[in-house]
C-alpha atoms as a PDB file:
ATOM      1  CA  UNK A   1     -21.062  13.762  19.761  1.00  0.00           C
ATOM      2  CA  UNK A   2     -20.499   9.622  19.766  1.00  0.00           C
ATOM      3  CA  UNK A   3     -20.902   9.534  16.245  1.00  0.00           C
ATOM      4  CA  UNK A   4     -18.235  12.063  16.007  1.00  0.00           C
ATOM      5  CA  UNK A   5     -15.508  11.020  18.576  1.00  0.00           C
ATOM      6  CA  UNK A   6     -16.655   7.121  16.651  1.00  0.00           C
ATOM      7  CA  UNK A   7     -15.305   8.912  13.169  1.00  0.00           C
ATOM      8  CA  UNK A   8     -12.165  10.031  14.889  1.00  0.00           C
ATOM      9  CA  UNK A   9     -11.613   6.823  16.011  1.00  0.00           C
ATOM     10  CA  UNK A  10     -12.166   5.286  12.175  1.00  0.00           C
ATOM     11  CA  UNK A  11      -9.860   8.029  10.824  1.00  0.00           C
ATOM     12  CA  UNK A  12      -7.334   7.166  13.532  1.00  0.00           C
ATOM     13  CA  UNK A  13      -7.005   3.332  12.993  1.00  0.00           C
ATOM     14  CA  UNK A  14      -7.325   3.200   8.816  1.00  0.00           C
ATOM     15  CA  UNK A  15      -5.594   5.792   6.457  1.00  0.00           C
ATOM     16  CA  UNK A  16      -8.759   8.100   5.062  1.00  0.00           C
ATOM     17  CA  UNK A  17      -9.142   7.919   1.393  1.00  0.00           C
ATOM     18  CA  UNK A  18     -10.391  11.181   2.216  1.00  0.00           C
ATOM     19  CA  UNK A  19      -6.580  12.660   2.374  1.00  0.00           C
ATOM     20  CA  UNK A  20      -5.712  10.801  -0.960  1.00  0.00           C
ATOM     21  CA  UNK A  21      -3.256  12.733  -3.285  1.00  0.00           C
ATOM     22  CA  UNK A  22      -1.848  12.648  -6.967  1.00  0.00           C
ATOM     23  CA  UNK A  23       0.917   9.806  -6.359  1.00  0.00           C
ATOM     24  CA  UNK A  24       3.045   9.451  -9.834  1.00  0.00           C
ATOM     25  CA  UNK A  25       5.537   6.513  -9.968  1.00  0.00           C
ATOM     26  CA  UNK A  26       8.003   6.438 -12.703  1.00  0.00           C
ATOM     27  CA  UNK A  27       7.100   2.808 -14.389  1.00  0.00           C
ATOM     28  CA  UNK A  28       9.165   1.036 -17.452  1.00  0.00           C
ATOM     29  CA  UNK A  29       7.272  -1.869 -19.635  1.00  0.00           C
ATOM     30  CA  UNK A  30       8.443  -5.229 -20.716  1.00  0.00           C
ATOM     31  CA  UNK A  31      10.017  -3.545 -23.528  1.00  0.00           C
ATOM     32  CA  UNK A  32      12.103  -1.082 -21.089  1.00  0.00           C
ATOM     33  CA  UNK A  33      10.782   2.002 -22.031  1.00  0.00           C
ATOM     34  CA  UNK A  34      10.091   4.653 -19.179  1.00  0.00           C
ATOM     35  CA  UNK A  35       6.280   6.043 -18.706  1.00  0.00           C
ATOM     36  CA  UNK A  36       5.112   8.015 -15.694  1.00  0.00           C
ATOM     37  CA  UNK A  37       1.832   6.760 -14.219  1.00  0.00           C
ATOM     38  CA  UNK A  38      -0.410   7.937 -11.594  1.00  0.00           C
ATOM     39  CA  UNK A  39      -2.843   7.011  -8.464  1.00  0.00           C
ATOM     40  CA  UNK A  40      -5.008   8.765  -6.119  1.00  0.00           C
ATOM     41  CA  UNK A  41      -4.522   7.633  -2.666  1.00  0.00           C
ATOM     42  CA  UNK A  42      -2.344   7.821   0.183  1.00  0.00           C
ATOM     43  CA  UNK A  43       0.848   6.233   1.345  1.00  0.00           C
ATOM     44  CA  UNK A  44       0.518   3.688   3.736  1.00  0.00           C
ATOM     45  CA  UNK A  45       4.477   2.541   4.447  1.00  0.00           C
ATOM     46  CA  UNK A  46       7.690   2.199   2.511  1.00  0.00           C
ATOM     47  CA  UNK A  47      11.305   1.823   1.987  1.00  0.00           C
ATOM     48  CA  UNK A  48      14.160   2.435  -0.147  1.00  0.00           C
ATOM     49  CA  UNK A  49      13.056  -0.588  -2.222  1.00  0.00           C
ATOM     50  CA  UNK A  50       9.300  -0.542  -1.809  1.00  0.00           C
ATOM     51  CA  UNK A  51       6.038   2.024  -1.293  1.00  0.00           C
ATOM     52  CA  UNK A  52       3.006   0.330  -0.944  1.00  0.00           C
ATOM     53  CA  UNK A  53      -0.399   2.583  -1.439  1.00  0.00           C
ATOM     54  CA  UNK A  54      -4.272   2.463  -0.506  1.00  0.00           C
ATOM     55  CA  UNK A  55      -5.495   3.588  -3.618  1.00  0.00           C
ATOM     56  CA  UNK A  56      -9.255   5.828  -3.325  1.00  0.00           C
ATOM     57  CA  UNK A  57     -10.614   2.721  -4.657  1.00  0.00           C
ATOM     58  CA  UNK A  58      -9.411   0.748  -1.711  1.00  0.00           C
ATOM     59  CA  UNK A  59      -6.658  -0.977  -3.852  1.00  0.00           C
ATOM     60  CA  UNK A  60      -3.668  -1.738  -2.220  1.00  0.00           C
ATOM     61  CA  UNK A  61      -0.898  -0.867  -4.619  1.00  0.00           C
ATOM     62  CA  UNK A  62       2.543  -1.994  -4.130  1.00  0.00           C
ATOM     63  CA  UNK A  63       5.522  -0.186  -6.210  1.00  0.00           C
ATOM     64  CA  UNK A  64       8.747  -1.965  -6.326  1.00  0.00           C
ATOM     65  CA  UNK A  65      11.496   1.298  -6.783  1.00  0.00           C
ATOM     66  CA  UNK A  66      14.527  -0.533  -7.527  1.00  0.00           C
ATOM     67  CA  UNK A  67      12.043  -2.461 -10.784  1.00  0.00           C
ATOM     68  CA  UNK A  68       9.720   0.439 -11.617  1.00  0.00           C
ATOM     69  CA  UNK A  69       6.665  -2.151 -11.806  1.00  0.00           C
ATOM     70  CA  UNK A  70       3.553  -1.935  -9.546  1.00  0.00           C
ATOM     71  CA  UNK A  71       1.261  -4.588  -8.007  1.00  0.00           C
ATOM     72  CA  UNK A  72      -2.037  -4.376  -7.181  1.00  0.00           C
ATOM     73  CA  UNK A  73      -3.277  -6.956  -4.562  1.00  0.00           C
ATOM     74  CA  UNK A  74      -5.511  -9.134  -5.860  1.00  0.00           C
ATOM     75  CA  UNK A  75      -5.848 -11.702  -3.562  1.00  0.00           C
ATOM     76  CA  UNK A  76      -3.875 -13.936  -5.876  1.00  0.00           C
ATOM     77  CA  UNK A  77      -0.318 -13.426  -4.481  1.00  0.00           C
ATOM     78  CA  UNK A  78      -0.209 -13.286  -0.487  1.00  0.00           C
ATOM     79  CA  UNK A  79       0.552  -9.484   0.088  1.00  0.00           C
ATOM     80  CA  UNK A  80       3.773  -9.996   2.163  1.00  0.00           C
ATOM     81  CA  UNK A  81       4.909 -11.951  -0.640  1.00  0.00           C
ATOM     82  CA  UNK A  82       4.407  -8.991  -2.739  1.00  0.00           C
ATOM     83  CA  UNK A  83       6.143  -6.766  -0.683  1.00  0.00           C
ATOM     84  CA  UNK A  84       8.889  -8.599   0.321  1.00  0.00           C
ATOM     85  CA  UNK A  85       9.689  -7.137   3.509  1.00  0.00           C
ATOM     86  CA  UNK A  86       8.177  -8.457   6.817  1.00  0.00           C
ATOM     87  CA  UNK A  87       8.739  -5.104   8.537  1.00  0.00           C
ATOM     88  CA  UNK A  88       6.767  -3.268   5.815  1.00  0.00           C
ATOM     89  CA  UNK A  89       4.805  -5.843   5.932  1.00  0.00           C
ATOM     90  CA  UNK A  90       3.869  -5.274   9.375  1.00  0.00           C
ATOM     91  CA  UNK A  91       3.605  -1.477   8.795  1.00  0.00           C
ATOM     92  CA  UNK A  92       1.178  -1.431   6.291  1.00  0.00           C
ATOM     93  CA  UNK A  93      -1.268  -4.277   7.820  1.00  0.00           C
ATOM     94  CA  UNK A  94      -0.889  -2.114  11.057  1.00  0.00           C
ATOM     95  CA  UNK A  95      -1.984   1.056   8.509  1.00  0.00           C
ATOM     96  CA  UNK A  96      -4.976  -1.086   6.871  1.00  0.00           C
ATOM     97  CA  UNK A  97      -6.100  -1.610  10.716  1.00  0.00           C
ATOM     98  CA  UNK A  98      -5.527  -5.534   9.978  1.00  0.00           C
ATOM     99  CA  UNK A  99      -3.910  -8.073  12.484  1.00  0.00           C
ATOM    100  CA  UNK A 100      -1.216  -9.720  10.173  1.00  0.00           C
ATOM    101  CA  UNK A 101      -0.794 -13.515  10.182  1.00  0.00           C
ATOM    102  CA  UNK A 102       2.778 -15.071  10.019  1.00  0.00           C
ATOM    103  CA  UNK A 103       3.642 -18.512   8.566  1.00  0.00           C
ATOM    104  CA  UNK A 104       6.314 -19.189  11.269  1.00  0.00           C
ATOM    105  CA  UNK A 105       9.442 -21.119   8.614  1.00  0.00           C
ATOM    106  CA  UNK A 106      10.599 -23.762  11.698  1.00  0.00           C
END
């Protein structure tokens, strides 16, 4: 019984890769031709500018709508600075079960 109400607290806090989907984004190269491309996984927050996924492979994906290019987060780039939105930002560290750290600009 504890390890079950403990799973239904898991599922709860962190989107389940468990209810991942078919997600298809309509993408454009460098070149500006259109593709379609897809991920499994499941939504975690978006906009009318930005969707940002948890891919099965626990790979956050960030597609910018207005661009039709996708970013995965690497580590590289700071995520907020991928998705460009401090709100969404917010949303989707709130989704990933993660406490979100600000760099206060005073």
């Amino acid at each position: 019984m504890r390890a079950a109400v403990l799973t239904l607290l898991a599922l709860a806090v962190q989107p389940s890769t468990a209810l991942a989907t078919e997600i298809t984004l309509q993408l454009e190269n460098d070149n500006g031709s259109t593709y379609t491309g897809t991920i499994t996984g499941t939504r975690l927050a978006s906009n009318d500018h930005v969707e940002v996924f948890l891919t099965d492979t626990e790979n956050v994906v960030v597609y910018d709508v207005d661009k039709l290019k996708y970013y995965v987060d690497d580590g590289q780039v700071d995520l907020e600075d991928l998705i460009g939105d401090l709100d969404l930002y917010l949303e989707v560290m709130d989704a990933l079960g993660q406490e979100a750290t600000i760099v206060l600009d005073v």
